[in-house]
N, C-alpha and C. Protein backbone atom coordinates (compact mmCIF):
# COMPACT_ATOMS: atom_id res chain seq x y z
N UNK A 1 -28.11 -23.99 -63.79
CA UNK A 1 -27.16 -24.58 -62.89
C UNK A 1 -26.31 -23.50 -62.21
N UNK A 2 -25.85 -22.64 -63.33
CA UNK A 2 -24.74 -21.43 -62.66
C UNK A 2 -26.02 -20.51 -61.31
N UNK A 3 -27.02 -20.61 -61.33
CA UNK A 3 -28.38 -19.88 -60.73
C UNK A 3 -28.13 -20.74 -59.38
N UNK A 4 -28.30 -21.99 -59.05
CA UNK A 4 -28.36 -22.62 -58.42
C UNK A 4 -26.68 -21.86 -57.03
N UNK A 5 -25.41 -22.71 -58.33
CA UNK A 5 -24.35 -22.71 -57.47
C UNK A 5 -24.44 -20.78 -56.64
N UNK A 6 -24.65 -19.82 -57.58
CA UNK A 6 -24.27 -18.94 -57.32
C UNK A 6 -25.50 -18.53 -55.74
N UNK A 7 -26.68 -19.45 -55.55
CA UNK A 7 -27.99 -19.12 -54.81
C UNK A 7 -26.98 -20.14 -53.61
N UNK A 8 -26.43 -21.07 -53.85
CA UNK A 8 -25.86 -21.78 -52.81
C UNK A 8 -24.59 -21.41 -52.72
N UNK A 9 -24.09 -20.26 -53.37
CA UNK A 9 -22.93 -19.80 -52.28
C UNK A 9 -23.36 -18.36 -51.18
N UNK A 10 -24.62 -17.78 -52.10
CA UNK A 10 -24.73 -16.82 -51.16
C UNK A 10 -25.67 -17.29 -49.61
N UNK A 11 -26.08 -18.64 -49.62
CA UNK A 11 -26.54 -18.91 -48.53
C UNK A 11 -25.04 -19.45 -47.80
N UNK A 12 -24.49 -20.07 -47.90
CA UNK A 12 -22.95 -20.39 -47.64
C UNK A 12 -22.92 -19.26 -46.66
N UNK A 13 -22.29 -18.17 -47.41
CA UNK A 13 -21.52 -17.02 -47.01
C UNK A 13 -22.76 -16.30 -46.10
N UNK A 14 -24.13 -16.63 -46.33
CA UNK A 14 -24.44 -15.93 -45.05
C UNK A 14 -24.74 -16.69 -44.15
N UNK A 15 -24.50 -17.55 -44.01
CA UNK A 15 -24.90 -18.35 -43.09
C UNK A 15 -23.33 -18.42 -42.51
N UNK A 16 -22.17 -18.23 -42.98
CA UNK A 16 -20.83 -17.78 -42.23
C UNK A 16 -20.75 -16.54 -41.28
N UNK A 17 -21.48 -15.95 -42.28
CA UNK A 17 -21.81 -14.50 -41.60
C UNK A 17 -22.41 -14.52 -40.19
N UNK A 18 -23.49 -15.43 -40.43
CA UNK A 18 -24.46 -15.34 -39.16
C UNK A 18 -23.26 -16.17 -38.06
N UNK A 19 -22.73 -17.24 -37.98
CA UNK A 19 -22.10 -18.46 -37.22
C UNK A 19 -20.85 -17.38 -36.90
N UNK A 20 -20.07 -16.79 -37.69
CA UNK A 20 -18.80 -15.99 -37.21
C UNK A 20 -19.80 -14.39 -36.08
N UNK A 21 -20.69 -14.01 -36.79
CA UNK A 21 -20.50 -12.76 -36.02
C UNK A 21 -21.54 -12.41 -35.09
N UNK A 22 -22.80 -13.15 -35.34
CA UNK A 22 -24.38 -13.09 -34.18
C UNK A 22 -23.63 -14.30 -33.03
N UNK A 23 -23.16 -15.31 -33.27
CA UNK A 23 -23.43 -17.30 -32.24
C UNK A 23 -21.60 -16.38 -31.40
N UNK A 24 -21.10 -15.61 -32.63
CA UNK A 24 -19.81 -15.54 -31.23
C UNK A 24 -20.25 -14.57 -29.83
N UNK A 25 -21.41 -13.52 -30.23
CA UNK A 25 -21.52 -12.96 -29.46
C UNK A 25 -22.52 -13.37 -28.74
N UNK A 26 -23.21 -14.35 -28.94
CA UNK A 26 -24.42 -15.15 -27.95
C UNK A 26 -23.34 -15.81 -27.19
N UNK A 27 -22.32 -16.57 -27.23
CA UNK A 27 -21.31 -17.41 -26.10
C UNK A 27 -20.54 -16.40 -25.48
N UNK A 28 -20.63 -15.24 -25.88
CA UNK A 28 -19.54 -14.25 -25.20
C UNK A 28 -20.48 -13.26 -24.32
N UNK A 29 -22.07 -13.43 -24.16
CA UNK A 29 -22.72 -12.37 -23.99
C UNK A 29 -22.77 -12.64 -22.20
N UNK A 30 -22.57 -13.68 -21.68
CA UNK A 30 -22.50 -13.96 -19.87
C UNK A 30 -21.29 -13.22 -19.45
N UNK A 31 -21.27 -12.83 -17.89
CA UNK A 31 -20.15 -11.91 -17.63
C UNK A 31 -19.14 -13.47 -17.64
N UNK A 32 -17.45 -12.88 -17.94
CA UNK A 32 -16.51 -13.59 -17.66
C UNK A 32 -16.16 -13.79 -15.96
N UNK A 33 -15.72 -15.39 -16.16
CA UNK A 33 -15.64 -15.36 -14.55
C UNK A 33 -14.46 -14.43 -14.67
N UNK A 34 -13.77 -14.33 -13.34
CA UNK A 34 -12.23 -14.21 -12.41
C UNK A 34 -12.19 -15.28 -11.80
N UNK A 35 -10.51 -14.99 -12.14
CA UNK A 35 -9.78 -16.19 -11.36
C UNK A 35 -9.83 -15.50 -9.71
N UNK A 36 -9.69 -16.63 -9.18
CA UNK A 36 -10.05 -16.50 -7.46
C UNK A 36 -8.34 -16.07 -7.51
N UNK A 37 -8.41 -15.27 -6.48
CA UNK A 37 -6.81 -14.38 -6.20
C UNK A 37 -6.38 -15.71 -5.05
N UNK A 38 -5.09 -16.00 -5.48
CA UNK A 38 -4.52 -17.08 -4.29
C UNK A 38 -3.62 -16.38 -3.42
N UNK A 39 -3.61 -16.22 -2.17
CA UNK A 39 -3.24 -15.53 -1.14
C UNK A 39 -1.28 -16.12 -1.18
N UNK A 40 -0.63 -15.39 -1.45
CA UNK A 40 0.89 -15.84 -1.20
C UNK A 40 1.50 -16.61 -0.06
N UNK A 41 0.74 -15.73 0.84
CA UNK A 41 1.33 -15.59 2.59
C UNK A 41 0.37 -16.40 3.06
N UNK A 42 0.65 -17.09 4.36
CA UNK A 42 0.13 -17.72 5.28
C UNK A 42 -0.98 -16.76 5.84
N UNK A 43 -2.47 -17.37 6.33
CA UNK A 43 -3.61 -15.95 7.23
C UNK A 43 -2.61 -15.58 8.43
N UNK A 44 -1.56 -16.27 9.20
CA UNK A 44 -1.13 -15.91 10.47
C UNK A 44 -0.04 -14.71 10.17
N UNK A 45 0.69 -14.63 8.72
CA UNK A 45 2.00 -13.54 8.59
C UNK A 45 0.93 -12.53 7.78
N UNK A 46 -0.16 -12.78 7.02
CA UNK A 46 -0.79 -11.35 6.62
C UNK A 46 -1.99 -10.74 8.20
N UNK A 47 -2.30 -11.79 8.88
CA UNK A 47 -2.24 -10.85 10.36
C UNK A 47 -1.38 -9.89 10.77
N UNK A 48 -0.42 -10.58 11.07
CA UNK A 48 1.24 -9.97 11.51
C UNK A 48 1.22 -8.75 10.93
N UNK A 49 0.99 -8.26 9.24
CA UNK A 49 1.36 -7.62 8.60
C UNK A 49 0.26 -6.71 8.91
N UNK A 50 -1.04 -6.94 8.90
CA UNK A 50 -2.12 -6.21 9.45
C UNK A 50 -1.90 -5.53 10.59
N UNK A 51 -1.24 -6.14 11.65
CA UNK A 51 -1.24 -5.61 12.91
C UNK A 51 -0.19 -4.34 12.69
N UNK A 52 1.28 -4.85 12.06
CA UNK A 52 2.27 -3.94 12.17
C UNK A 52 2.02 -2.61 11.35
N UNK A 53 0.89 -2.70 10.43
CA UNK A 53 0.11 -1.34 9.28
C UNK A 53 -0.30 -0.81 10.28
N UNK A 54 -1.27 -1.32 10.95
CA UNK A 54 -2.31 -0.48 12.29
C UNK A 54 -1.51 -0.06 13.15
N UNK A 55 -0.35 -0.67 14.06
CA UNK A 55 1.11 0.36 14.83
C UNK A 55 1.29 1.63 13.85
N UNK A 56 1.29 1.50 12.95
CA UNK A 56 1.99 2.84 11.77
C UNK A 56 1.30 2.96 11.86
N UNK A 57 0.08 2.94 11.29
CA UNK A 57 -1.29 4.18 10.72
C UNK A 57 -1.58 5.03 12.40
N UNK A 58 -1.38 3.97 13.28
CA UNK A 58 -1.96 4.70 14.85
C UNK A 58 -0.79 6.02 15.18
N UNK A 59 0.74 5.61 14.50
CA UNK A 59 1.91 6.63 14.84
C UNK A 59 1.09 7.76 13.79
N UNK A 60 0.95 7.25 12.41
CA UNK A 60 0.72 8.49 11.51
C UNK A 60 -0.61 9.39 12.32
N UNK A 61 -1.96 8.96 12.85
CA UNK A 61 -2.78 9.75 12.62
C UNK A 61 -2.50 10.22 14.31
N UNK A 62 -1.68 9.90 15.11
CA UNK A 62 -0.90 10.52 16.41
C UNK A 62 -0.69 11.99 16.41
N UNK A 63 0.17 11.51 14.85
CA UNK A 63 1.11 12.91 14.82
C UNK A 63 0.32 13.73 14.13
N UNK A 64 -0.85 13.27 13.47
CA UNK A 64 -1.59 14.46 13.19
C UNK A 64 -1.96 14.80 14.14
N UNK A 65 -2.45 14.98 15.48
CA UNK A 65 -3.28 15.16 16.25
C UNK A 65 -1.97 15.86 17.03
N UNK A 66 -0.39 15.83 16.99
CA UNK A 66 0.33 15.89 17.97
C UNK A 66 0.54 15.19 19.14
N UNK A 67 0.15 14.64 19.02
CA UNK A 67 0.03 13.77 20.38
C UNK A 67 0.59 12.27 20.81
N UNK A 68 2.10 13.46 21.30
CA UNK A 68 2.98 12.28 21.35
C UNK A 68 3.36 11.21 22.46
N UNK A 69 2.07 11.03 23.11
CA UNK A 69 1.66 10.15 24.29
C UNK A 69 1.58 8.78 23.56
N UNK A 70 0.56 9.16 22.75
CA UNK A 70 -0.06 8.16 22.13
C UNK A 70 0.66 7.96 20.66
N UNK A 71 1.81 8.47 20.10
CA UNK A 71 2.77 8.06 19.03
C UNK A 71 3.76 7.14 19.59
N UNK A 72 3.90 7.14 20.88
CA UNK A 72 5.34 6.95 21.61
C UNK A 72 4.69 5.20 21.84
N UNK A 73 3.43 5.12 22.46
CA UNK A 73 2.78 4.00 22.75
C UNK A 73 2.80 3.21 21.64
N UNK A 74 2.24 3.45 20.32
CA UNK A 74 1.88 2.73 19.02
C UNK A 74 3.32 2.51 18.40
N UNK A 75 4.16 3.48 18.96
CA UNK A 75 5.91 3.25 18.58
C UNK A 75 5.88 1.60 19.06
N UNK A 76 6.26 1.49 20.52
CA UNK A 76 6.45 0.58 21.49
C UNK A 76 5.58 -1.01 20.75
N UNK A 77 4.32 -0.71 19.86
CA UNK A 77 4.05 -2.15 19.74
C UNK A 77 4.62 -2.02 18.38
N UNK A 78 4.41 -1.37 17.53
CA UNK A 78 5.48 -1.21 16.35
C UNK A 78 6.72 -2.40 16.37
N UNK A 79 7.58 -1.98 17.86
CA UNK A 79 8.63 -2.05 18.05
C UNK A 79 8.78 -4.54 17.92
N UNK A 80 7.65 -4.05 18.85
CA UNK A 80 7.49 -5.60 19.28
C UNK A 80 7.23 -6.50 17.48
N UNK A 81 6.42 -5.79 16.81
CA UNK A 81 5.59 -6.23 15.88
C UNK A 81 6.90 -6.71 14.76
N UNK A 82 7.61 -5.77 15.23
CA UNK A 82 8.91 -5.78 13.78
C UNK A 82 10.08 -7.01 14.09
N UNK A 83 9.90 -7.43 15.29
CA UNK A 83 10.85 -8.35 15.64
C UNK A 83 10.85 -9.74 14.22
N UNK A 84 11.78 -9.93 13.28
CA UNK A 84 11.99 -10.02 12.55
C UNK A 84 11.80 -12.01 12.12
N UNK A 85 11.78 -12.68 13.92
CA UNK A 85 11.44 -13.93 13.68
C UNK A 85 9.68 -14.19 13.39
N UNK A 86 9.04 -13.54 13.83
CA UNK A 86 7.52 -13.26 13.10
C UNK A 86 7.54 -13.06 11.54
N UNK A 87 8.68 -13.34 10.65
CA UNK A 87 8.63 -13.19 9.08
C UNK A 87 9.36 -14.41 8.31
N UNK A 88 9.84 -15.11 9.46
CA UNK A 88 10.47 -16.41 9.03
C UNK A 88 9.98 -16.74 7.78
N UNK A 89 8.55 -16.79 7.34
CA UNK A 89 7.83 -17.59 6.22
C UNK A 89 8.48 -17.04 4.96
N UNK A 90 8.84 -15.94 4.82
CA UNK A 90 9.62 -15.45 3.99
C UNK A 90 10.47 -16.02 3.28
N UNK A 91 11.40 -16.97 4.41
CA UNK A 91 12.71 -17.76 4.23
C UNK A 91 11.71 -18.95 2.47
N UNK A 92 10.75 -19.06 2.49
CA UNK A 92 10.36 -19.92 1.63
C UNK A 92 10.06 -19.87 0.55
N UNK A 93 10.37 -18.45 0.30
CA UNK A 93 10.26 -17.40 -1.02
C UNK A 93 11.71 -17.38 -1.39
N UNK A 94 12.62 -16.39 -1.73
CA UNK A 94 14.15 -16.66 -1.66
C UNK A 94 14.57 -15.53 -0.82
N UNK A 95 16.15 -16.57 -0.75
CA UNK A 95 17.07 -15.92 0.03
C UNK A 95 16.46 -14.36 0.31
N UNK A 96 17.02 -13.38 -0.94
CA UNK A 96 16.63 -12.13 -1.43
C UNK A 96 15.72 -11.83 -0.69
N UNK A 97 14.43 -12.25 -0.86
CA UNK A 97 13.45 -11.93 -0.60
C UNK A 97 13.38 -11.32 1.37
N UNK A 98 13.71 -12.59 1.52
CA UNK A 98 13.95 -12.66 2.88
C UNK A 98 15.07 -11.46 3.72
N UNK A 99 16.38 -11.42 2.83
CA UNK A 99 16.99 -10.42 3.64
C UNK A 99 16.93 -9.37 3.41
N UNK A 100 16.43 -9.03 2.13
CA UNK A 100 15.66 -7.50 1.91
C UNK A 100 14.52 -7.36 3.43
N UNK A 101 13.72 -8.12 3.41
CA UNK A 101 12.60 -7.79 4.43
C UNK A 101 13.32 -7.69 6.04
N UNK A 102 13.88 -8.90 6.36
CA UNK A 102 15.04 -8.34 7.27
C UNK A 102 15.68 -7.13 7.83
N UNK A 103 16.21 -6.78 6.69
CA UNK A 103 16.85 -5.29 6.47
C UNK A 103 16.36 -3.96 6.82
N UNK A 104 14.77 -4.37 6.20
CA UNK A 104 13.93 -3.14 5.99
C UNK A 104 12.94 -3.54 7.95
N UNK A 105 13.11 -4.36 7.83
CA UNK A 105 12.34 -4.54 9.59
C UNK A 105 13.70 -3.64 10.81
N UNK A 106 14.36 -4.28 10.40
CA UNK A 106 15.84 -3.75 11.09
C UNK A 106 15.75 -1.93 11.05
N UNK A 107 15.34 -1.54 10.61
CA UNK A 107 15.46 0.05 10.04
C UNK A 107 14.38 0.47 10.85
N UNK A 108 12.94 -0.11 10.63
CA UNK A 108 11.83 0.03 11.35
C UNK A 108 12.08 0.18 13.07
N UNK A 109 12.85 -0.96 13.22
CA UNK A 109 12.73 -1.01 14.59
C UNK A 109 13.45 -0.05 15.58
N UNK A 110 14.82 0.69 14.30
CA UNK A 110 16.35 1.09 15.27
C UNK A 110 15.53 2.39 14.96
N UNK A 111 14.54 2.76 13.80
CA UNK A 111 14.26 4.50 14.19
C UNK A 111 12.90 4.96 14.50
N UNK A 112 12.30 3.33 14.99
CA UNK A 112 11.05 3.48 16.12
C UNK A 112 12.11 3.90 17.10
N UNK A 113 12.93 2.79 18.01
CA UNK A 113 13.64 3.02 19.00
C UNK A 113 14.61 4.28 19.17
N UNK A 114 14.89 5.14 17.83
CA UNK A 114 15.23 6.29 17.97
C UNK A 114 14.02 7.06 18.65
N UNK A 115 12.76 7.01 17.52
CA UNK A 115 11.53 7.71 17.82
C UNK A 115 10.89 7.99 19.33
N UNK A 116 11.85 6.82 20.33
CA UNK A 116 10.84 7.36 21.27
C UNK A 116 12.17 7.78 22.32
N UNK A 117 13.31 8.04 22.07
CA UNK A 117 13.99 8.66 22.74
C UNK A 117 13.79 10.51 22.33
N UNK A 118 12.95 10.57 21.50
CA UNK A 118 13.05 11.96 21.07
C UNK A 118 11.73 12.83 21.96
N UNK A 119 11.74 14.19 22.50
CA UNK A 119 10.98 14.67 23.27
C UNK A 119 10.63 16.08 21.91
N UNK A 120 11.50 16.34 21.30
CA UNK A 120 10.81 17.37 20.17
C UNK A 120 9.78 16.52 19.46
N UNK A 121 8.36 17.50 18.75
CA UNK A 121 7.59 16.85 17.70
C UNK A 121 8.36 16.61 16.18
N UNK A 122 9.36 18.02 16.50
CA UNK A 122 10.06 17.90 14.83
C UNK A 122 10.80 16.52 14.72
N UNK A 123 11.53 16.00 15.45
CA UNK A 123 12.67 15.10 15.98
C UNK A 123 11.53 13.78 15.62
N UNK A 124 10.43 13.50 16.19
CA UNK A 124 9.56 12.26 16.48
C UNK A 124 9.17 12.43 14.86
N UNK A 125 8.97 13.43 14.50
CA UNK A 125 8.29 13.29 13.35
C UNK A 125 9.34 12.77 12.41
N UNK A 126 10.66 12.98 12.11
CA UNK A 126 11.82 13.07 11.45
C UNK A 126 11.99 11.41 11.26
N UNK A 127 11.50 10.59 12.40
CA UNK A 127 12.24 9.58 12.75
C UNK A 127 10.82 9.12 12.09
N UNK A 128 9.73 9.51 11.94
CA UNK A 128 8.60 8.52 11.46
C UNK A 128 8.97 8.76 9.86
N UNK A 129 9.40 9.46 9.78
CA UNK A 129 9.56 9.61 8.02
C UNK A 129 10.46 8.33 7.80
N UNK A 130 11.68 8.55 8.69
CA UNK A 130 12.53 7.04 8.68
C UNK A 130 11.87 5.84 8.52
N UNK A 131 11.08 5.78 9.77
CA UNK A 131 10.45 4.34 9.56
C UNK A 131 9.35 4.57 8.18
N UNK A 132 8.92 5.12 7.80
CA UNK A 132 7.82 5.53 6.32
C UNK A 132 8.78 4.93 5.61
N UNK A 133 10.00 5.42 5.22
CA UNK A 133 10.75 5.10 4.13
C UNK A 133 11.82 3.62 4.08
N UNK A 134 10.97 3.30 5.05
CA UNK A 134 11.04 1.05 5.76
C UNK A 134 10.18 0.40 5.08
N UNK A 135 8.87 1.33 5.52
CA UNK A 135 7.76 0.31 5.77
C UNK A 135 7.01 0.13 4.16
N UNK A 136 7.58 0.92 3.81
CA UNK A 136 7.11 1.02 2.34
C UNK A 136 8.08 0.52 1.25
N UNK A 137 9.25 0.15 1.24
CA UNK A 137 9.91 -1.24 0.85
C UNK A 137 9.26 -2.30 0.93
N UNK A 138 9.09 -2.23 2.29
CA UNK A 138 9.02 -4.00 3.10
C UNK A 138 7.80 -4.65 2.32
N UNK A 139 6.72 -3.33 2.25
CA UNK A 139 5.30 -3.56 1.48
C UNK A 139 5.53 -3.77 0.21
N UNK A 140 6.19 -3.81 -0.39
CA UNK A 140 6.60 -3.35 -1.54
C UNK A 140 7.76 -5.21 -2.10
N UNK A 141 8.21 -5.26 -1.39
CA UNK A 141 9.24 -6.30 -1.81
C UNK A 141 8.25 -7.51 -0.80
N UNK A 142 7.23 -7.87 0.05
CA UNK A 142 6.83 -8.67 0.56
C UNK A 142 5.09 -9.31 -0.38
N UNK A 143 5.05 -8.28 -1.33
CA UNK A 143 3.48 -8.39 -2.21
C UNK A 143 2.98 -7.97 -1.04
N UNK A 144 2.95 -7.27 -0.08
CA UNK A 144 1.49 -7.16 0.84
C UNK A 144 0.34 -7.13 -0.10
N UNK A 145 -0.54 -8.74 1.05
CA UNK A 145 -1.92 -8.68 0.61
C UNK A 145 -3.04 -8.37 1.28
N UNK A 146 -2.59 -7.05 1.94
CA UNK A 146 -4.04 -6.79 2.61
C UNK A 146 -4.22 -5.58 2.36
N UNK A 147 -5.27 -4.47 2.42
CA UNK A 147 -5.85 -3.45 2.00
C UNK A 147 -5.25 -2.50 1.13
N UNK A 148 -5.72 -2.05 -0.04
CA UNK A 148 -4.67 -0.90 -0.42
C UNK A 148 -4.54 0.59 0.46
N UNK A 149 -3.29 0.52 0.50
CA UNK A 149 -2.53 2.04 0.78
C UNK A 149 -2.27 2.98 0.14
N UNK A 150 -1.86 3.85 0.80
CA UNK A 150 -1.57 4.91 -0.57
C UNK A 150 -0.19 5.56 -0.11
N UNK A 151 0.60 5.62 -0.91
CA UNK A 151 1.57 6.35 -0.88
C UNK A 151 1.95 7.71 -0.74
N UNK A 152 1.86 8.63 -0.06
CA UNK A 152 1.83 10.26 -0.13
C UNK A 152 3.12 10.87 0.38
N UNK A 153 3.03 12.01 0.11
CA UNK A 153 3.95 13.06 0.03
C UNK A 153 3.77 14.53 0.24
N UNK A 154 4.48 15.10 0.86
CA UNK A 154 4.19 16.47 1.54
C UNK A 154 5.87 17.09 1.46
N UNK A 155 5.87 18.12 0.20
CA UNK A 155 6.44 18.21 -0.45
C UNK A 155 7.38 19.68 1.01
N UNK A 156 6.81 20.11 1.34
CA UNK A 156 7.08 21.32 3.02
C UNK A 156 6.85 20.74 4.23
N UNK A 157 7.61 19.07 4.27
CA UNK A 157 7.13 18.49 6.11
C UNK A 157 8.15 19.10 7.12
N UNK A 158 9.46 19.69 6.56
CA UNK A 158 10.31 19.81 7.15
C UNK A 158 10.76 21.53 6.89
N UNK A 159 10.58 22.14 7.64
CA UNK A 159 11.47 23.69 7.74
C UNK A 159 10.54 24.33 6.31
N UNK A 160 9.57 24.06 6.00
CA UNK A 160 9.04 24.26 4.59
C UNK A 160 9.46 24.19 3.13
N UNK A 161 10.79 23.29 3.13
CA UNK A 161 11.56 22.91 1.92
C UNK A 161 11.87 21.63 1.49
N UNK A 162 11.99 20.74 2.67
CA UNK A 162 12.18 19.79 2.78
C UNK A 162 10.94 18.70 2.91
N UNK A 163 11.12 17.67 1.97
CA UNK A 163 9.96 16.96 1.83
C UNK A 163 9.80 15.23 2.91
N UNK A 164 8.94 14.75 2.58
CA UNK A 164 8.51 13.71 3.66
C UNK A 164 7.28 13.10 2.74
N UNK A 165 7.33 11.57 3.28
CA UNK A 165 6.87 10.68 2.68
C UNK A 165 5.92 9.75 3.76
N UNK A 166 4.37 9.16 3.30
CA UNK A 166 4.21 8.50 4.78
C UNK A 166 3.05 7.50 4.21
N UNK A 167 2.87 6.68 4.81
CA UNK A 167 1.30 5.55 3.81
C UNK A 167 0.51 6.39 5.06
N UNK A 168 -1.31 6.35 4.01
CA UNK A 168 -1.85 6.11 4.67
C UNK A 168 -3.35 5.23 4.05
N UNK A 169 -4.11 5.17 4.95
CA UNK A 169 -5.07 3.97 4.57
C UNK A 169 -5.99 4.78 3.45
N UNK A 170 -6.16 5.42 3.16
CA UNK A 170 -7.11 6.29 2.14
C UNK A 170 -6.30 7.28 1.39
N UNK A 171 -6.96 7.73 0.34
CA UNK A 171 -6.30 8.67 -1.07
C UNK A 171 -6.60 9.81 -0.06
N UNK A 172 -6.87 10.15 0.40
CA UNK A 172 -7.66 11.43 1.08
C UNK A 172 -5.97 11.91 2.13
N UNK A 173 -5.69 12.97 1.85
CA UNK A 173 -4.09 13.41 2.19
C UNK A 173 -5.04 13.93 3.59
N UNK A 174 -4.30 13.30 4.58
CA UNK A 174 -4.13 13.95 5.84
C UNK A 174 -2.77 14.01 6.57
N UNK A 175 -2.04 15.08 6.58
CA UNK A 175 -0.47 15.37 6.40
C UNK A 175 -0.02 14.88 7.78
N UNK A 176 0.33 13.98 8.44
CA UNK A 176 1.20 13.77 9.64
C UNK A 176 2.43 14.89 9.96
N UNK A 177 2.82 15.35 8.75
CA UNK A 177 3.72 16.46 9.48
C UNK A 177 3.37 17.93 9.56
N UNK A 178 2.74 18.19 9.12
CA UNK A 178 2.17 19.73 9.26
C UNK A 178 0.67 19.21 10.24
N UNK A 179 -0.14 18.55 10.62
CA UNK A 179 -0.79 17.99 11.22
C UNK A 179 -2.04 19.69 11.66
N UNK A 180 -2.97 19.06 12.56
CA UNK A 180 -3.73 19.99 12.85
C UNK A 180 -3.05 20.87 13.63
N UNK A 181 -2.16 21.12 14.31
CA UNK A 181 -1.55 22.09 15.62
C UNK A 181 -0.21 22.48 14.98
N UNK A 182 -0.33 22.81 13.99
CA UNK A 182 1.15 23.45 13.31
C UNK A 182 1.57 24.84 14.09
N UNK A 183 2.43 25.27 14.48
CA UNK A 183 3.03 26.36 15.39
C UNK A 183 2.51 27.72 13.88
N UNK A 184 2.81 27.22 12.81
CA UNK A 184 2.15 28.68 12.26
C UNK A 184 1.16 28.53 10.95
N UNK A 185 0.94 27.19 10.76
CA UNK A 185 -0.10 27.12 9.48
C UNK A 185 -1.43 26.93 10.68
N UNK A 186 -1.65 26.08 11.86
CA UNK A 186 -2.47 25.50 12.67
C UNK A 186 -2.92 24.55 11.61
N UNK A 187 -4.01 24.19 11.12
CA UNK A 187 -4.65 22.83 10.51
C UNK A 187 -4.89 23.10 9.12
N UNK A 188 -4.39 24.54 8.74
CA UNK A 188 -4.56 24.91 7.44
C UNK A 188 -3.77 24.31 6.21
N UNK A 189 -2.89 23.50 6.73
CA UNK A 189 -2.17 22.66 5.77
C UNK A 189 -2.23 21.29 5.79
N UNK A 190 -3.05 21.20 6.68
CA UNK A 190 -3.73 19.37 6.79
C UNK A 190 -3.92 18.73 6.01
N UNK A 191 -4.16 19.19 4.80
CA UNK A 191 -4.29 18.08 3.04
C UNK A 191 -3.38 18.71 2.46
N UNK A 192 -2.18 19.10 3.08
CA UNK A 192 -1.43 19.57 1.82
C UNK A 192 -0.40 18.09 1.70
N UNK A 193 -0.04 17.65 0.22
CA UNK A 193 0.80 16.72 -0.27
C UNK A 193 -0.43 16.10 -1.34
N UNK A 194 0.31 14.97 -1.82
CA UNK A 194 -0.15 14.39 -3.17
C UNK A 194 0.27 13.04 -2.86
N UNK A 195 -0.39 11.78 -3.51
CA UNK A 195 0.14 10.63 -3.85
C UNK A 195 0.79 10.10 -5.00
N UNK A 196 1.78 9.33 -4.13
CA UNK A 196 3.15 9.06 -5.06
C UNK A 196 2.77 7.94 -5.82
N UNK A 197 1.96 6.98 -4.60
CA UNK A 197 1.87 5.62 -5.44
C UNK A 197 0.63 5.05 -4.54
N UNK A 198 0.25 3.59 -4.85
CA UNK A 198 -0.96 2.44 -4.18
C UNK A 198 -0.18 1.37 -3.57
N UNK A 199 -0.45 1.00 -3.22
CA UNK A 199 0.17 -0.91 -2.24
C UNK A 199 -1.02 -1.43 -2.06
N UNK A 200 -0.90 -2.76 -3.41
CA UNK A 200 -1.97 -3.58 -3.20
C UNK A 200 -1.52 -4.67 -3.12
């Protein structure tokens, strides 16, 4: 009898064995879904937000090139883009939410509108760091949900001591302020800086 119980506990226990540690990993062996990402924002304000990235990225890769024809232009829709009743939807998130973004549009717009009273590159460039250090709040306190950015830094944008901050669409550092036509590096400092952070 003791032959028996002791033959029917070791089938017991392996047959626990088998049910706890082979059957969990047969139900676990399909990939896990994902949850579908639910978009915060309306498609018409992450347009908006699309459009006003592409004004900036067109000022940033301007000023690499120097070419402040075409910074002054991408300023000008910038300018339009930031007008602050295009973010109304905001109001439906909170207060906070809303006059932070406000705030940070307001900043965008007064040192675009500095930006294109300026005829120096140092001066235009000075004033894009301004708006950089807007637009990257606004991204920042709004969840932007469209492409990741990258946050960078160029630690010599200014007099070679002074640092500067700017998004751009790829990890790949292409410096807006030392740019290809530098008066004494020329394009030799074109990847110089590092990333600070992502915006996803």
């Amino acid at each position: 009898m003791k032959k028996i119980l002791v033959l029917l506990l070791l089938v017991a226990v392996a047959f626990g064995i088998y049910w706890f540690k082979f059957r969990k990993t047969e139900r676990n062996s399909g990939p896990k879904q994902q949850p579908l990402q639910v978009n915060k924002h309306s498609a018409a304000f992450n347009a908006t937000m699309d459009s006003l990235i592409n004004c900036y990225l067109n000022i940033k890769n301007s000023l690499v090139e120097a070419d402040t024809a075409k910074t002054k232009t991408a300023c000008r829709e910038l300018i339009q883009l930031s007008d602050s009743s295009k973010f109304m939807e905001l109001k439906k998130d909170t207060v906070g939410i809303f006059t932070s973004a406000v705030a940070q549009l307001d900043n965008i717009k007064s040192n675009a509108e500095s930006l294109l009273k300026q005829s120096d590159i140092t001066e235009i460039r000075r004033d894009f760091s301004m708006i950089s250090e807007s637009i990257y709040p606004l991204l920042k306190t709004i969840h932007y949900e469209g492409k990741t950015l990258f946050w960078q830094n160029c630690p010599m944008a200014f007099n070679d001591e002074e640092g500067a901050n700017w998004i751009n669409e790829t990890s790949e550092i292409i410096n807006p302020y030392l740019g290809k036509h530098h008066p004494t590096y020329k394009a030799a400092m074109l990847n110089c800086g590092d990333i600070k952070d992502s915006i996803k």
